[in-house]
C-alpha atoms as a PDB file:
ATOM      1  CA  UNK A   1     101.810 144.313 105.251  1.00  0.00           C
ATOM      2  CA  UNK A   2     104.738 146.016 102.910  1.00  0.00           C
ATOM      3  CA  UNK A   3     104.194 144.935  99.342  1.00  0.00           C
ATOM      4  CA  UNK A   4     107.915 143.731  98.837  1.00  0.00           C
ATOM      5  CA  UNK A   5     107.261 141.445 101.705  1.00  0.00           C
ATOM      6  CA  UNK A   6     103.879 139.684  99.901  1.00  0.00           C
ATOM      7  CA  UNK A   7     106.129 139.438  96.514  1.00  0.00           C
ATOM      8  CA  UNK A   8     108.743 137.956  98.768  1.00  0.00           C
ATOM      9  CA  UNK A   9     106.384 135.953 100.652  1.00  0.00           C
ATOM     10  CA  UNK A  10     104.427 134.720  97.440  1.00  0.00           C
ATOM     11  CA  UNK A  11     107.941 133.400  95.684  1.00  0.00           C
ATOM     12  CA  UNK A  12     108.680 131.428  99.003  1.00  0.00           C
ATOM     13  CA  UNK A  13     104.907 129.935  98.550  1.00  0.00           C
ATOM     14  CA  UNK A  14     105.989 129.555  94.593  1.00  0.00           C
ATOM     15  CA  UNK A  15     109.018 127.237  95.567  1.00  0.00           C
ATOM     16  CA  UNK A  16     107.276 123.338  95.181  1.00  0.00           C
ATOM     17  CA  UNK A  17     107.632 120.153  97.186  1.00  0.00           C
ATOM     18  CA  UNK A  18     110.920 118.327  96.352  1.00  0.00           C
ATOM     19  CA  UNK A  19     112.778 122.082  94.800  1.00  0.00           C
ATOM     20  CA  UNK A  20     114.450 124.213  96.731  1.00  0.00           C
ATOM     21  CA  UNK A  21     115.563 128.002  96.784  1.00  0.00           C
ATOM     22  CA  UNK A  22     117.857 130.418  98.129  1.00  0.00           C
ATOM     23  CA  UNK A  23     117.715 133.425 100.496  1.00  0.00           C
ATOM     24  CA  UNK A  24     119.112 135.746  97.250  1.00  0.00           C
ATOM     25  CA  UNK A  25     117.610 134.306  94.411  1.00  0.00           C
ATOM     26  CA  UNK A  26     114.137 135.085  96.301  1.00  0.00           C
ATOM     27  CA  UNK A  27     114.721 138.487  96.767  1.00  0.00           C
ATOM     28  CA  UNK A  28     115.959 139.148  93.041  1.00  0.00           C
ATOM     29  CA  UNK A  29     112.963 137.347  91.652  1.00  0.00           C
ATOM     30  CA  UNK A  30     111.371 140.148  93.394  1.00  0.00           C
ATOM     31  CA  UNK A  31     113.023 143.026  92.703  1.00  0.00           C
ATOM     32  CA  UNK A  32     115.308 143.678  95.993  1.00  0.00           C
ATOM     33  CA  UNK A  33     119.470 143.736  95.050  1.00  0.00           C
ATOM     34  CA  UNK A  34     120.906 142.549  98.110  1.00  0.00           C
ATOM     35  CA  UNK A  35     117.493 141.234  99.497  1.00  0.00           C
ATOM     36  CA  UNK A  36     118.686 137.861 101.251  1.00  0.00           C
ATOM     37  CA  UNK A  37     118.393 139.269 104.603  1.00  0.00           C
ATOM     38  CA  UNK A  38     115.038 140.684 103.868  1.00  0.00           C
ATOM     39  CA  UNK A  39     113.347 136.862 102.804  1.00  0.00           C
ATOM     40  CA  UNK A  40     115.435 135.613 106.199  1.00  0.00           C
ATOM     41  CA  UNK A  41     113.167 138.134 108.214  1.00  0.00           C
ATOM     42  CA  UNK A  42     110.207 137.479 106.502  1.00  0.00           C
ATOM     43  CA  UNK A  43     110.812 133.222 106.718  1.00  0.00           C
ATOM     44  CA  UNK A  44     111.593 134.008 110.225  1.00  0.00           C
ATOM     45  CA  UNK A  45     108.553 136.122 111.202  1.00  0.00           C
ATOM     46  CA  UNK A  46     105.727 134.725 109.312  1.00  0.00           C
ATOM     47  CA  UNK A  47     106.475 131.334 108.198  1.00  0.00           C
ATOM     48  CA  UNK A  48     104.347 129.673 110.881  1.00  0.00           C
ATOM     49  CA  UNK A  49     101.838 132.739 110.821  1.00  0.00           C
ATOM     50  CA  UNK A  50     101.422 131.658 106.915  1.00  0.00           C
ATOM     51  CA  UNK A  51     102.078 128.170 106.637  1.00  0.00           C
ATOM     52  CA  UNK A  52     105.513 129.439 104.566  1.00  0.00           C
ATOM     53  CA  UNK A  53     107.460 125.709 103.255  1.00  0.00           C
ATOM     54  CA  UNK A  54     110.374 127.668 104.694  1.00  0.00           C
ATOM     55  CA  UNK A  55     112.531 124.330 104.677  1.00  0.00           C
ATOM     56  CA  UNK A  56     112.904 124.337 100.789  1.00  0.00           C
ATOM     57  CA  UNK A  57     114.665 128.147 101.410  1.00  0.00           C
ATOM     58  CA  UNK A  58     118.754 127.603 101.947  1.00  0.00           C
ATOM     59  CA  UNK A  59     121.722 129.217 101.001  1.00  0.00           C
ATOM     60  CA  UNK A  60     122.916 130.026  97.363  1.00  0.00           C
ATOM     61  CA  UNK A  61     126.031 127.076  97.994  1.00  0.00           C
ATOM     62  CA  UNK A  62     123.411 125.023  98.589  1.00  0.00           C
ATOM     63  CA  UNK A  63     123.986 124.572 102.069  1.00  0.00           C
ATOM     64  CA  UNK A  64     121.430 124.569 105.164  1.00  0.00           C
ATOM     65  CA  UNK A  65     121.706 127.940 107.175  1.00  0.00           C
ATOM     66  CA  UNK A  66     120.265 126.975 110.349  1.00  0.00           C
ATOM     67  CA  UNK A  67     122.721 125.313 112.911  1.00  0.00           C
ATOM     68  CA  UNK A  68     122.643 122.126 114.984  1.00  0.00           C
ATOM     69  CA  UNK A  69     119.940 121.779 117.609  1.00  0.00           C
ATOM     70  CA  UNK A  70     118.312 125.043 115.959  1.00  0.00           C
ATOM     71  CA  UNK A  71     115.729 123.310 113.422  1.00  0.00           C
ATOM     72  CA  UNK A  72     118.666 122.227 111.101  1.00  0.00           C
ATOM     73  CA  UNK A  73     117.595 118.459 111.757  1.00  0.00           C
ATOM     74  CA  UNK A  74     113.866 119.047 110.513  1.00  0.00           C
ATOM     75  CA  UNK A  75     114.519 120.751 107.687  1.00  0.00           C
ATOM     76  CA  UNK A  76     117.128 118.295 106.824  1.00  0.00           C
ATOM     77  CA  UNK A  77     113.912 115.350 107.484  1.00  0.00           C
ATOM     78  CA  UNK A  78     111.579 117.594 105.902  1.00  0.00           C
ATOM     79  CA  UNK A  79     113.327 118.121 102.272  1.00  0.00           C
ATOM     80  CA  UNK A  80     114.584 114.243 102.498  1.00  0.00           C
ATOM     81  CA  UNK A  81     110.781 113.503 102.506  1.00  0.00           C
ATOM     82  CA  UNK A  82     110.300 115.564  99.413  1.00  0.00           C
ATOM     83  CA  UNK A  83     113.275 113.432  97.787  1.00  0.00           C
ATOM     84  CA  UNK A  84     115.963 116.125  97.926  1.00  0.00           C
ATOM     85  CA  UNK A  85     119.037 114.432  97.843  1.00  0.00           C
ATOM     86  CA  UNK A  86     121.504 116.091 100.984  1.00  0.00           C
ATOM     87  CA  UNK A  87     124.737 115.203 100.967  1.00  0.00           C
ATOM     88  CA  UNK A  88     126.700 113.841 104.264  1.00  0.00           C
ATOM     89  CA  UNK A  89     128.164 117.501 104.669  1.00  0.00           C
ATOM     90  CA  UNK A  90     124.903 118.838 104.470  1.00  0.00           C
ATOM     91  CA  UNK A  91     124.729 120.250 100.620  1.00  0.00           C
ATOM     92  CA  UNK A  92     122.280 120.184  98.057  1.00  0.00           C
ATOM     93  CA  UNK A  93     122.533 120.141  94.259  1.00  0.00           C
ATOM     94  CA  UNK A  94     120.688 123.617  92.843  1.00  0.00           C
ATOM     95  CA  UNK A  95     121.222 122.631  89.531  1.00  0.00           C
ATOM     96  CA  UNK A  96     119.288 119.575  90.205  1.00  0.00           C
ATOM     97  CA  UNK A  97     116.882 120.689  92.794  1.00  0.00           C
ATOM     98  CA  UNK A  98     116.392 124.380  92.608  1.00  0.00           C
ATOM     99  CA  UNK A  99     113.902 126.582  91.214  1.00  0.00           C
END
């Protein structure tokens, strides 16, 4: 496995129950300018392979990525179980829940 993808894989794993993350501020934290597509491929292709908490990963608005019918729902159930507060238009505070 490529070493950027363990660092990026590791701050994914880093990311704990109830916080949440984004796509960018992943790849910065490991050295990779422009990186956000780079943690989407690795959520994508390993996340059930390693167990990755890829719901606390979203967009640096704070908005979920994923669409309707295509896993938005469950990671919407999935952070509300960890107590992050969505709101009805499907936004999350970073200030007060991210990492």
């Amino acid at each position: 496995m490529v070493d950027s993808t363990c660092r990026i894989m590791e701050q994914i794993l880093a990311v704990p129950a109830g916080k949440v993350s984004c796509y960018r501020d992943i790849a910065l934290k490991v050295g990779i300018p422009n990186g956000a597509r780079q943690t989407v491929r690795v959520l994508h292709s390993l996340s059930e392979k390693y167990d990755l908490p890829w719901h606390r990963v979203i967009r640096s608005n704070g908005s979920i990525a994923l669409e309707e019918g295509a896993g938005r729902e469950l990671q919407i159930s999935l952070l509300r179980a960890e107590g992050v507060k969505i709101s009805p238009q499907g936004r999350i505070d970073m200030k007060k829940f991210g990492v």
